[in-house]
Structure formats: structure tokens, C-alpha cells
PDB file of N, CA and C in Angstrom:
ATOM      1  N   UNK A   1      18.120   5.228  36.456  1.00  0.00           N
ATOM      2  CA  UNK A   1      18.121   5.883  35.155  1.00  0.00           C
ATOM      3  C   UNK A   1      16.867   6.759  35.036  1.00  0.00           C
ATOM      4  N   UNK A   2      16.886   8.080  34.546  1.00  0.00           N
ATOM      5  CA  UNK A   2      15.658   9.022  34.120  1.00  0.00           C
ATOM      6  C   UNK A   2      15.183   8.314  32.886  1.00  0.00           C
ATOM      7  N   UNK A   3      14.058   8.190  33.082  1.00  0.00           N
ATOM      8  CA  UNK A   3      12.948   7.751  32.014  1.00  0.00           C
ATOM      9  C   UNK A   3      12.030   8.705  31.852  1.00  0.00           C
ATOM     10  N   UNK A   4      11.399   8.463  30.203  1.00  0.00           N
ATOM     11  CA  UNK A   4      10.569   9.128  29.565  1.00  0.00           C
ATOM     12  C   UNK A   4       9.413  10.203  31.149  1.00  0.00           C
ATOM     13  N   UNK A   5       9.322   9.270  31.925  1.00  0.00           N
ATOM     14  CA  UNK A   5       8.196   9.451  33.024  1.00  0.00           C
ATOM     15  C   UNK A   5       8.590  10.870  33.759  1.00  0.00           C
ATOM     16  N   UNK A   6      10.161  10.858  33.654  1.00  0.00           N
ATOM     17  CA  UNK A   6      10.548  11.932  34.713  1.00  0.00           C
ATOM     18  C   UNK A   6      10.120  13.738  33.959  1.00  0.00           C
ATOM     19  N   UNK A   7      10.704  13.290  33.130  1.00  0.00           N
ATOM     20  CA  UNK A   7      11.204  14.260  31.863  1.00  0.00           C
ATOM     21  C   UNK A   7       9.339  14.773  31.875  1.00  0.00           C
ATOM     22  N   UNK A   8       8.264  14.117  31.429  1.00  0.00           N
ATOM     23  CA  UNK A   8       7.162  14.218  31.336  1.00  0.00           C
ATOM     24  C   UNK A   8       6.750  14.642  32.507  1.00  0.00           C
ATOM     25  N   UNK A   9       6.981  14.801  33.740  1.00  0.00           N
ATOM     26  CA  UNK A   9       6.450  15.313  35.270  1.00  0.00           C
ATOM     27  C   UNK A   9       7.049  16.712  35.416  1.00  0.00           C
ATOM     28  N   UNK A  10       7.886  16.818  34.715  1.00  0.00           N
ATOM     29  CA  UNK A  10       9.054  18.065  34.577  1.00  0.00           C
ATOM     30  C   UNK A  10       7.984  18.964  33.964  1.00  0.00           C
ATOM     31  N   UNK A  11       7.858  18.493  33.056  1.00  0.00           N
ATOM     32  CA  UNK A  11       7.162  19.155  31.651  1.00  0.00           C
ATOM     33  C   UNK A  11       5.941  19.979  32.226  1.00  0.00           C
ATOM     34  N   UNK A  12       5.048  18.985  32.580  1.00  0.00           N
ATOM     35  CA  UNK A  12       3.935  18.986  33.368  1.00  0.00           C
ATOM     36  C   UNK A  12       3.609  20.427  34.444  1.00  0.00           C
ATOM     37  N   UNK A  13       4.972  20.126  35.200  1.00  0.00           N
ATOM     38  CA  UNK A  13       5.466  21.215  36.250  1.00  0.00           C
ATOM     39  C   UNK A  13       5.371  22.486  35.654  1.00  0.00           C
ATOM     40  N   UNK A  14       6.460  22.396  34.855  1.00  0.00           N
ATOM     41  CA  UNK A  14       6.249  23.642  33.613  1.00  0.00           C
ATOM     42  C   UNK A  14       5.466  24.232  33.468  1.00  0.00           C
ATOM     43  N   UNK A  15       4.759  23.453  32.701  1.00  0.00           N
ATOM     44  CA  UNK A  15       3.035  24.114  31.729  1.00  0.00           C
ATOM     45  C   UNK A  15       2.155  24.437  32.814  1.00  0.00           C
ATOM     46  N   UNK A  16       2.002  23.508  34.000  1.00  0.00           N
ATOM     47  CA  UNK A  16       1.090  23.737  34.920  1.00  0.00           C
ATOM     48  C   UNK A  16       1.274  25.488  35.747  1.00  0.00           C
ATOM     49  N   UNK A  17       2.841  25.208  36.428  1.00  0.00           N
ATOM     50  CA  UNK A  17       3.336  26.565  36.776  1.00  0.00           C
ATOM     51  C   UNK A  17       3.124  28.103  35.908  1.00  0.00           C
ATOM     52  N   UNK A  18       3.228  27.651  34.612  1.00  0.00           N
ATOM     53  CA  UNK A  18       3.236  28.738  33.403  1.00  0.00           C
ATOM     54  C   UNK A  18       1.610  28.956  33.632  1.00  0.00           C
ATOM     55  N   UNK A  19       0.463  28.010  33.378  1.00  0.00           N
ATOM     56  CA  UNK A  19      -0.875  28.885  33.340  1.00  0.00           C
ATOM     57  C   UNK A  19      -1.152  28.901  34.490  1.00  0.00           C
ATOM     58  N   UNK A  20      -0.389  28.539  36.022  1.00  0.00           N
ATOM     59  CA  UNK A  20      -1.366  29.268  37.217  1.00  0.00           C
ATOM     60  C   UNK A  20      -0.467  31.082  36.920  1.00  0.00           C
ATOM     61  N   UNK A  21       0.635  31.224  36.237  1.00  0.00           N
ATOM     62  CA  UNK A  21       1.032  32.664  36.643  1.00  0.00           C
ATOM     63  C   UNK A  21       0.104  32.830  35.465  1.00  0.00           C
ATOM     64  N   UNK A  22       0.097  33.318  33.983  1.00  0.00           N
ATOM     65  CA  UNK A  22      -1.193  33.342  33.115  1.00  0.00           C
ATOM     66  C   UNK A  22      -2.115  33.952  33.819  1.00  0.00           C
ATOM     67  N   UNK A  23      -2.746  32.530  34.747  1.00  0.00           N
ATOM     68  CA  UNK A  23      -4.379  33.112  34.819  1.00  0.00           C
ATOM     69  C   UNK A  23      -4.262  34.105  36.575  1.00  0.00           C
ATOM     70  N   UNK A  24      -3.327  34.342  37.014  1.00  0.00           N
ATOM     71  CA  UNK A  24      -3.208  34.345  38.051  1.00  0.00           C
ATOM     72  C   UNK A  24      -2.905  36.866  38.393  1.00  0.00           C
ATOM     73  N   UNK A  25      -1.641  36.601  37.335  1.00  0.00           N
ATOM     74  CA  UNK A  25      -0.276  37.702  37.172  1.00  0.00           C
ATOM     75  C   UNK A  25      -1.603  38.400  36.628  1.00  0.00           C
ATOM     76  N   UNK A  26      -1.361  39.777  36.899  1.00  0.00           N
ATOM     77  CA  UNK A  26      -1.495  41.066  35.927  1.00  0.00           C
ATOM     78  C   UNK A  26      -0.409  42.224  35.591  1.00  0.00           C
ATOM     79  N   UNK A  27       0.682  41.372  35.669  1.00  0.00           N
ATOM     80  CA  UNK A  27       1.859  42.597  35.808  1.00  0.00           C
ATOM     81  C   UNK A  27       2.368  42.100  34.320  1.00  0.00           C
ATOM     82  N   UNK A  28       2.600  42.666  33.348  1.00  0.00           N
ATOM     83  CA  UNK A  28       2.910  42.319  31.878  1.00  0.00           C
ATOM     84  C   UNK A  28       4.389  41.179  31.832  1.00  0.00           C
ATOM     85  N   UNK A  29       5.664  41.899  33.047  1.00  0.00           N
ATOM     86  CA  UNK A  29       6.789  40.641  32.782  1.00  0.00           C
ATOM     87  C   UNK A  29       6.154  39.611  33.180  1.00  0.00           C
ATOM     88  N   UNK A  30       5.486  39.548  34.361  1.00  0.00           N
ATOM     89  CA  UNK A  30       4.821  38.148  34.573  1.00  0.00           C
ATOM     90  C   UNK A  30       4.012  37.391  33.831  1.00  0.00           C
ATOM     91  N   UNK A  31       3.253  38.093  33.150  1.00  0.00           N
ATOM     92  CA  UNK A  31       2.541  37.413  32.027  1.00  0.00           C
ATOM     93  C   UNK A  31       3.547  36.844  31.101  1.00  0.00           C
ATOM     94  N   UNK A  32       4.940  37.170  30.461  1.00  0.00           N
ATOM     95  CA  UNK A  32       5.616  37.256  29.371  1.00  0.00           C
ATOM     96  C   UNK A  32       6.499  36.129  29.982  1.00  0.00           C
ATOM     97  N   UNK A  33       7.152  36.036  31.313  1.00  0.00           N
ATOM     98  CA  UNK A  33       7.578  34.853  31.854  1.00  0.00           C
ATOM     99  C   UNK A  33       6.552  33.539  32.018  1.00  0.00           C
ATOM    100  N   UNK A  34       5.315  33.535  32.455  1.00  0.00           N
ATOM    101  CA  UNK A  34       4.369  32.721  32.161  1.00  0.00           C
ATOM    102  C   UNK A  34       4.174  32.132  31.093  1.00  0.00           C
ATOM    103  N   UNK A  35       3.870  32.708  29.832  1.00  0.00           N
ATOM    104  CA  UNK A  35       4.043  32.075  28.644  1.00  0.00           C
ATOM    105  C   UNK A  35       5.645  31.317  27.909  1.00  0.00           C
ATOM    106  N   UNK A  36       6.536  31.990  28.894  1.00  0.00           N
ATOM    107  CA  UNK A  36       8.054  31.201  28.647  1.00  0.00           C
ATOM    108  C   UNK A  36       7.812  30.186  29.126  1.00  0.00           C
ATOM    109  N   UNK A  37       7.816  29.834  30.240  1.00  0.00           N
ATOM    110  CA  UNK A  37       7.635  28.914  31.190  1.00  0.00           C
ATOM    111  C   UNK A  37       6.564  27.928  29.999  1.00  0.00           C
ATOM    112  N   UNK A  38       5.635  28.077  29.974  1.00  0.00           N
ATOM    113  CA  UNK A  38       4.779  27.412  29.238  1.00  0.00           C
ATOM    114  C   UNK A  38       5.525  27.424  27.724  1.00  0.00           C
ATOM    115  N   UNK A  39       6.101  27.921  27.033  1.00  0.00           N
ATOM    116  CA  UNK A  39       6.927  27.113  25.780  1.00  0.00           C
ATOM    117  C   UNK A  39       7.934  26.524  25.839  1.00  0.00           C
ATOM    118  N   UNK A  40       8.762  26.419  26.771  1.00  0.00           N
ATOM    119  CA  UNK A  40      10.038  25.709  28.076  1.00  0.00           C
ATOM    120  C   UNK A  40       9.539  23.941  28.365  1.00  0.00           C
ATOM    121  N   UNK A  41       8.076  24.106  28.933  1.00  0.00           N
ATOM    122  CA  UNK A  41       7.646  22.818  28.827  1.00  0.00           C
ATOM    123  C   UNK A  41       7.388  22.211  27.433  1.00  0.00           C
ATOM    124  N   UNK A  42       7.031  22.707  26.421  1.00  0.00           N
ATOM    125  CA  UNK A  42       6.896  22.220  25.024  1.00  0.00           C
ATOM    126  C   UNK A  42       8.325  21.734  24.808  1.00  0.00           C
ATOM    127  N   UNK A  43       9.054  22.480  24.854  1.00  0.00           N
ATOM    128  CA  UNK A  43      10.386  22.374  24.803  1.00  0.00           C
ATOM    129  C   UNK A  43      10.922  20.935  25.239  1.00  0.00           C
ATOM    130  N   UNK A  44      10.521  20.828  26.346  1.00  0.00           N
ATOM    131  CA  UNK A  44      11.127  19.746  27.571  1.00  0.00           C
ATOM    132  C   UNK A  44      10.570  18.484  27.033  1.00  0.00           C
ATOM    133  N   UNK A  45       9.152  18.448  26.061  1.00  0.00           N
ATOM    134  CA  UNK A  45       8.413  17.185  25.552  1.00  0.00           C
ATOM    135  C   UNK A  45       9.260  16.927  24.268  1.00  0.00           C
ATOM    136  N   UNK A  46       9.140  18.091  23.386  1.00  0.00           N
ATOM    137  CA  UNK A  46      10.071  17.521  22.325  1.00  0.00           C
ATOM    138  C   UNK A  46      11.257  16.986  21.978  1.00  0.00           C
ATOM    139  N   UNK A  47      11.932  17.347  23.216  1.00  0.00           N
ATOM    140  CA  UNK A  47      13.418  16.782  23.331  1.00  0.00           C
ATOM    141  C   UNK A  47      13.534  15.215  23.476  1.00  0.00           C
ATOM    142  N   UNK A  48      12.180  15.071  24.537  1.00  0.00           N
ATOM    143  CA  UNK A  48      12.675  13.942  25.645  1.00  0.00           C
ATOM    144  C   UNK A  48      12.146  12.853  24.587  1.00  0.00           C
ATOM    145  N   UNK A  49      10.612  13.294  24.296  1.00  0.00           N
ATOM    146  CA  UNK A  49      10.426  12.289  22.985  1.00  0.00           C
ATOM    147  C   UNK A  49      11.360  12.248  21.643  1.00  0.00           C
ATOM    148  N   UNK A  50      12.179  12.855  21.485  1.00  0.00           N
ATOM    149  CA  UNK A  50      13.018  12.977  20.381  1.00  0.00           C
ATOM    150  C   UNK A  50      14.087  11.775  20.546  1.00  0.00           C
ATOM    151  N   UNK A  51      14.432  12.081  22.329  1.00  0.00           N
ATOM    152  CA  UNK A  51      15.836  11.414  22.653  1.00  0.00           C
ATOM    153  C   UNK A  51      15.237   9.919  22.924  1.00  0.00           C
ATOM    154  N   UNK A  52      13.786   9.719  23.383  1.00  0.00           N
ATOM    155  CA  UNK A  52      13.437   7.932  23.846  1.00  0.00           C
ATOM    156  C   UNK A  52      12.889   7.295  21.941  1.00  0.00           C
ATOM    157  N   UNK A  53      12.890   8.145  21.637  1.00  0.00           N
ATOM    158  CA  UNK A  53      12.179   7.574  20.021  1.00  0.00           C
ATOM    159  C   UNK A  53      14.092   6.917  19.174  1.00  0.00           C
ATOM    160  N   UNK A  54      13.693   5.945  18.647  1.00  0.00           N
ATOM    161  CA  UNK A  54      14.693   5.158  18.140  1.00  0.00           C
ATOM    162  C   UNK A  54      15.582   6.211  17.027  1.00  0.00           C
ATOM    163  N   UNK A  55      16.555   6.773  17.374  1.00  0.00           N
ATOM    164  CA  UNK A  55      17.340   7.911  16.562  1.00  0.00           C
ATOM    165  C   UNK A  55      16.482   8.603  15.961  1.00  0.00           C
ATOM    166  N   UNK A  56      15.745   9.178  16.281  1.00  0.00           N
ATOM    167  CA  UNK A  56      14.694  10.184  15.977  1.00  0.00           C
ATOM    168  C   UNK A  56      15.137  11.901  16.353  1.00  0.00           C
ATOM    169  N   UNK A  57      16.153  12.720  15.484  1.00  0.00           N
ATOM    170  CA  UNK A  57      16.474  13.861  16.280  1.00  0.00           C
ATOM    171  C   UNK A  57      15.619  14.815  15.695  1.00  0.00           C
ATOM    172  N   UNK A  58      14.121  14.681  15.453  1.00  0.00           N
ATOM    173  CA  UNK A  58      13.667  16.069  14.861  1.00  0.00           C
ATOM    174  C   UNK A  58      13.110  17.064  15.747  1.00  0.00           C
ATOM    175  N   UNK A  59      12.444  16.459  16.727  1.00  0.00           N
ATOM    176  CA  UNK A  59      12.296  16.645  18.201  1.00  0.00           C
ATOM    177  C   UNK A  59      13.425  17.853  18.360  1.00  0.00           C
ATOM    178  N   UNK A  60      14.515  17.551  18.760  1.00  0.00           N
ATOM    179  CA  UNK A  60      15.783  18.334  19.235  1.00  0.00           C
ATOM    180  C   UNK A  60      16.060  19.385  18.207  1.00  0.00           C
ATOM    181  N   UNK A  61      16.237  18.889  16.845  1.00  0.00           N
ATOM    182  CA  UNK A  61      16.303  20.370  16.504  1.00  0.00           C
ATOM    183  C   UNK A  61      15.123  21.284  16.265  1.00  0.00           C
ATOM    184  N   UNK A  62      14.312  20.792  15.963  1.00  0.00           N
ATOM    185  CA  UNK A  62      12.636  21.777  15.912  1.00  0.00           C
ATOM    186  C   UNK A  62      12.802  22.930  17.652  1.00  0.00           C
ATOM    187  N   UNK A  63      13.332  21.607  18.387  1.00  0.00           N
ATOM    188  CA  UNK A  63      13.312  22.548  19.830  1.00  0.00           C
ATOM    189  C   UNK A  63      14.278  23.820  19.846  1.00  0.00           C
ATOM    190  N   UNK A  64      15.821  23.188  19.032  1.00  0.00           N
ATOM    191  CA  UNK A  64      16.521  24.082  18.673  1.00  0.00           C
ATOM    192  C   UNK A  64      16.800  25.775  18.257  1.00  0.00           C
ATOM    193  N   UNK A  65      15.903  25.288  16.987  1.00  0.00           N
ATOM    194  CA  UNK A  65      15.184  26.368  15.564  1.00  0.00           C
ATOM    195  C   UNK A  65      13.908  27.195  16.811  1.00  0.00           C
ATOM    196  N   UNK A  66      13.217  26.805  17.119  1.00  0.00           N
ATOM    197  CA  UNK A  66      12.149  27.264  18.163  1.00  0.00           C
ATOM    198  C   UNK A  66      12.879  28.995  19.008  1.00  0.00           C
ATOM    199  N   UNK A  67      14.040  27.735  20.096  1.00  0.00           N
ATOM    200  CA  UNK A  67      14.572  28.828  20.782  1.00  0.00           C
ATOM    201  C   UNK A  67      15.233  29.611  20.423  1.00  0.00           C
ATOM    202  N   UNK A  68      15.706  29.477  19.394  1.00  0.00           N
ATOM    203  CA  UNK A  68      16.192  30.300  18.292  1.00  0.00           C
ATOM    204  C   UNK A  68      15.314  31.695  17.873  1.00  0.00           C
ATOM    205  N   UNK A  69      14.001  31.154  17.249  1.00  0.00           N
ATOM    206  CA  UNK A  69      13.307  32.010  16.609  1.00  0.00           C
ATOM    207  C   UNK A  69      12.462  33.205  17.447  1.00  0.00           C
ATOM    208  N   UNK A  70      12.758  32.716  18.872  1.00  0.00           N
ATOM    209  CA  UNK A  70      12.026  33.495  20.026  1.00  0.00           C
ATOM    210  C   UNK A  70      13.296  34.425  20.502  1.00  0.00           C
ATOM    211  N   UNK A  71      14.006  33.613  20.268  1.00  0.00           N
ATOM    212  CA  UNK A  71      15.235  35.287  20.770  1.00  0.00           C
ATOM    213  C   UNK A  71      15.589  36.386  19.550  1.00  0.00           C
ATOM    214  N   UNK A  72      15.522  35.487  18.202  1.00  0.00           N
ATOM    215  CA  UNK A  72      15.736  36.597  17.130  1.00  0.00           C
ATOM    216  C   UNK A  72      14.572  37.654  17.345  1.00  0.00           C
ATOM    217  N   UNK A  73      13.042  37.288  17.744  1.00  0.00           N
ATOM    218  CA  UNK A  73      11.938  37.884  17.400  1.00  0.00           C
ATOM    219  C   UNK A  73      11.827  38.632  19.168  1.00  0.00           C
ATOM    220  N   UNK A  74      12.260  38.559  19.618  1.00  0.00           N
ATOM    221  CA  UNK A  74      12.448  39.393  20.870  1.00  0.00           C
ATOM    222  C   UNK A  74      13.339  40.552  21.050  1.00  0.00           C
ATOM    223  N   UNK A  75      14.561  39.808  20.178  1.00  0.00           N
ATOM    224  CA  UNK A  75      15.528  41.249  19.538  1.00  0.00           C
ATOM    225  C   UNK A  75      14.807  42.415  18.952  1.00  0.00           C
ATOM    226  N   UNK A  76      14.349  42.150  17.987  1.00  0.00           N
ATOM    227  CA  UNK A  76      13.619  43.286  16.835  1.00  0.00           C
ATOM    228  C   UNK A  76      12.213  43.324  16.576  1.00  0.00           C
ATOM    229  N   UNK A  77      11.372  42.468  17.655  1.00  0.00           N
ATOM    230  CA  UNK A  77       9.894  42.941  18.086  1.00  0.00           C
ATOM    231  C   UNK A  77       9.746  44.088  18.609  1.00  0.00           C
ATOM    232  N   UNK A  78      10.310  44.627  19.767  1.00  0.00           N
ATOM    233  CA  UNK A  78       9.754  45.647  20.510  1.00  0.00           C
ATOM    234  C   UNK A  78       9.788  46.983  20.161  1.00  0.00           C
ATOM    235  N   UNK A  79      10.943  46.851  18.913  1.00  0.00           N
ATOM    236  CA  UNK A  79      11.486  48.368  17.858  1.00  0.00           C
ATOM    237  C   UNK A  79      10.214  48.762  17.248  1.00  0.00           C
ATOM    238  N   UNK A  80       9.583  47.684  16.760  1.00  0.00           N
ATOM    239  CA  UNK A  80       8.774  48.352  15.577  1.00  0.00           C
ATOM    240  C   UNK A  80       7.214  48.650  16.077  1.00  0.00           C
ATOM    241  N   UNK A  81       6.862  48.536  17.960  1.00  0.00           N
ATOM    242  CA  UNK A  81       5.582  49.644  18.154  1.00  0.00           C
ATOM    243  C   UNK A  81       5.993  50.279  19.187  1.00  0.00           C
ATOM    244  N   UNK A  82       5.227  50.835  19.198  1.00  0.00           N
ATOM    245  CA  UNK A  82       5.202  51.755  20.577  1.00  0.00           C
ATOM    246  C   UNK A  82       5.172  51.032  21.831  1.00  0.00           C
ATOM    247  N   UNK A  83       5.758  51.029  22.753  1.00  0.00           N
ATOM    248  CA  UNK A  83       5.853  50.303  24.182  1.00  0.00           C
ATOM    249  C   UNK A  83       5.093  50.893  25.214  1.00  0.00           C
ATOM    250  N   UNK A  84       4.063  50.227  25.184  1.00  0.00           N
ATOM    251  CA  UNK A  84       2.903  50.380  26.633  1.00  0.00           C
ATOM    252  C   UNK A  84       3.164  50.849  28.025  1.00  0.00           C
ATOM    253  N   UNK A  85       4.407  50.713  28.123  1.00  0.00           N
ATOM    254  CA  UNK A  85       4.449  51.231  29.661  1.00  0.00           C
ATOM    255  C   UNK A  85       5.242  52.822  29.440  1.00  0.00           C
ATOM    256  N   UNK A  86       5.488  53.158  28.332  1.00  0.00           N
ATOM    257  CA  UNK A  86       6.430  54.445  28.161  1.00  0.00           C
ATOM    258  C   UNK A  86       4.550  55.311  28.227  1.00  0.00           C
ATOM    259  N   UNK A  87       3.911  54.597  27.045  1.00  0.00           N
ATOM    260  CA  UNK A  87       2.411  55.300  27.127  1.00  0.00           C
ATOM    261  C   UNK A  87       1.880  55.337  28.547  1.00  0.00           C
ATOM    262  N   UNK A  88       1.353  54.398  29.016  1.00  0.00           N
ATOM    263  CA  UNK A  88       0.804  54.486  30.487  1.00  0.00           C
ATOM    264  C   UNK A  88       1.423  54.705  31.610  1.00  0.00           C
ATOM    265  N   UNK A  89       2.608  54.302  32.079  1.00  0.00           N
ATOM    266  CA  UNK A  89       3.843  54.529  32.831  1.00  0.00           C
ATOM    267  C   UNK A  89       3.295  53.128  33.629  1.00  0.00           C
ATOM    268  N   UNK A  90       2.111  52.069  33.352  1.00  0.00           N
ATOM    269  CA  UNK A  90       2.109  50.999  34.697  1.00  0.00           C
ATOM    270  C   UNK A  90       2.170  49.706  33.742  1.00  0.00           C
ATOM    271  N   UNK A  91       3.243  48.859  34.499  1.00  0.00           N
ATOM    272  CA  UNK A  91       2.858  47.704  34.203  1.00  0.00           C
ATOM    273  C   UNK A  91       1.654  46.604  34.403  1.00  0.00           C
ATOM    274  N   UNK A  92       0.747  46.865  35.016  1.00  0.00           N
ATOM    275  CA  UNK A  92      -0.637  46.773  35.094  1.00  0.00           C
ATOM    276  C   UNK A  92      -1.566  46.376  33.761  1.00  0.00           C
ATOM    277  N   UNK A  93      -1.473  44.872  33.348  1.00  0.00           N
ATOM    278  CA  UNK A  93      -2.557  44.638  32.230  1.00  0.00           C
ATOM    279  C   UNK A  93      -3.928  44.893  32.676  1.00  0.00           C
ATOM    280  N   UNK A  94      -4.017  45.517  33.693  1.00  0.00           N
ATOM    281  CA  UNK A  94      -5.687  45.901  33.814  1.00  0.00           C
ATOM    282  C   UNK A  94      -6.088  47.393  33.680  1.00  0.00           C
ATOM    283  N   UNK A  95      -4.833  48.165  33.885  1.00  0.00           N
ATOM    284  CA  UNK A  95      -4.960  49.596  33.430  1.00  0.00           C
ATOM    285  C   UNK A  95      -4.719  49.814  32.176  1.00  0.00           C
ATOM    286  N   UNK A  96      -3.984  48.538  31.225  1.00  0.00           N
ATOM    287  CA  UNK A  96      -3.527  49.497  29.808  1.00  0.00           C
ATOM    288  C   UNK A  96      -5.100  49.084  28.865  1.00  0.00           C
ATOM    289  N   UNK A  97      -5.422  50.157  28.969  1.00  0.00           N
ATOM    290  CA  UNK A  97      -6.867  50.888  27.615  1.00  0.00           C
ATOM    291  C   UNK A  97      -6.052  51.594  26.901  1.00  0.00           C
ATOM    292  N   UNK A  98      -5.120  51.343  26.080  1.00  0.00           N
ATOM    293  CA  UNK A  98      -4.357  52.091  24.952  1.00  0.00           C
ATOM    294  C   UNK A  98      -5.329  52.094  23.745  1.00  0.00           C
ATOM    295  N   UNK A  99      -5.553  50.628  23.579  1.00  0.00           N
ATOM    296  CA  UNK A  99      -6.651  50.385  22.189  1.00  0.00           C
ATOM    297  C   UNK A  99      -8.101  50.418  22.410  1.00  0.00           C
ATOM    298  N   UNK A 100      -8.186  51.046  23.142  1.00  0.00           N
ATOM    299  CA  UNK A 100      -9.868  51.584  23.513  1.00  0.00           C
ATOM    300  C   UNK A 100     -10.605  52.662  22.652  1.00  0.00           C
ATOM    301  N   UNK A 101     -11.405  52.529  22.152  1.00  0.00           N
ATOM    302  CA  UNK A 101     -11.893  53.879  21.622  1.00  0.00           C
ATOM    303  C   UNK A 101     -12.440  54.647  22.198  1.00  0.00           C
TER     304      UNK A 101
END
């Protein structure tokens, strides 16, 4: 049987994998998959503690509402500025000085 232990090594994997790309990536999707990866493992804790806690489902839907609120705000985030790589043409977080004075 998977126990709390597995689910938690999973997690772990996750978050760990998510900040070596973080501190690692300078290419902007990689950064933006890095931080998925790293709310994926949040994800993976709230469930598992949701599902070993004695009928406890707040866990599951908070995780729910979450993935939810990251795809609505991914829809109709990128409309309302200007997109960095149309300005600079590189995906390169070490070349974009857009907000430089």
C-alpha cells in the first residue's frame, strides 16, 4: 500500500527538481516550468495530507480551486502587458534590461 511516506518523497522530488531548474535555467519557459514544478509539489502535499487526515477534504479542493486559478490567470495575464521577447527578441533572463533606466 502507498503511504503518506511515498506521496511525501514525490513531493520532495518536485520542489527539489523545481529550484535546481530556478536557480540553475536562464531561459524564461524554463524558469516558468520551474516554478510549476514547484507549485505541483504543493499540490502533491495537500492532497496526500487531505486524503491520510480522517475525512478531511479541504486539502483536495484548495488543491482544486489553486489549479484552477493558475490556468484562469494564465489565460488573461499575458493580454494585459507587453511581452518581453516580442521587445527583445531573446528568451534570455540575463539580457532582458526592459525596466532599466
Amino acid at each position: 500500500m502507498i503511504g503518506l511516506e511515498h506521496y511525501l518523497v514525490v513531493s520532495a522530488a518536485l520542489f527539489s527538481l523545481g529550484v535546481l531548474g530556478l536557480l540553475t535555467r536562464r531561459n524564461a519557459v524554463h524558469v516558468l516550468m520551474s516554478i510549476e514544478l514547484i507549485l505541483n509539489s504543493a499540490n502533491v502535499n495537500l492532497v496526500a495530507f487531505s486524503r491520510f487526515a480522517a475525512g478531511n477534504l479541504g486539502g483536495q479542493i484548495f488543491a482544486v480551486f489553486r489549479d484552477r486559478g493558475r490556468g484562469a490567470g494564465g489565460g488573461g495575464g499575458p493580454g494585459h502587458r507587453p511581452h518581453p521577447l516580442r521587445l527583445r527578441r531573446t528568451p534570455n533572463l540575463d539580457e532582458t534590461d526592459i525596466l532599466k533606466g
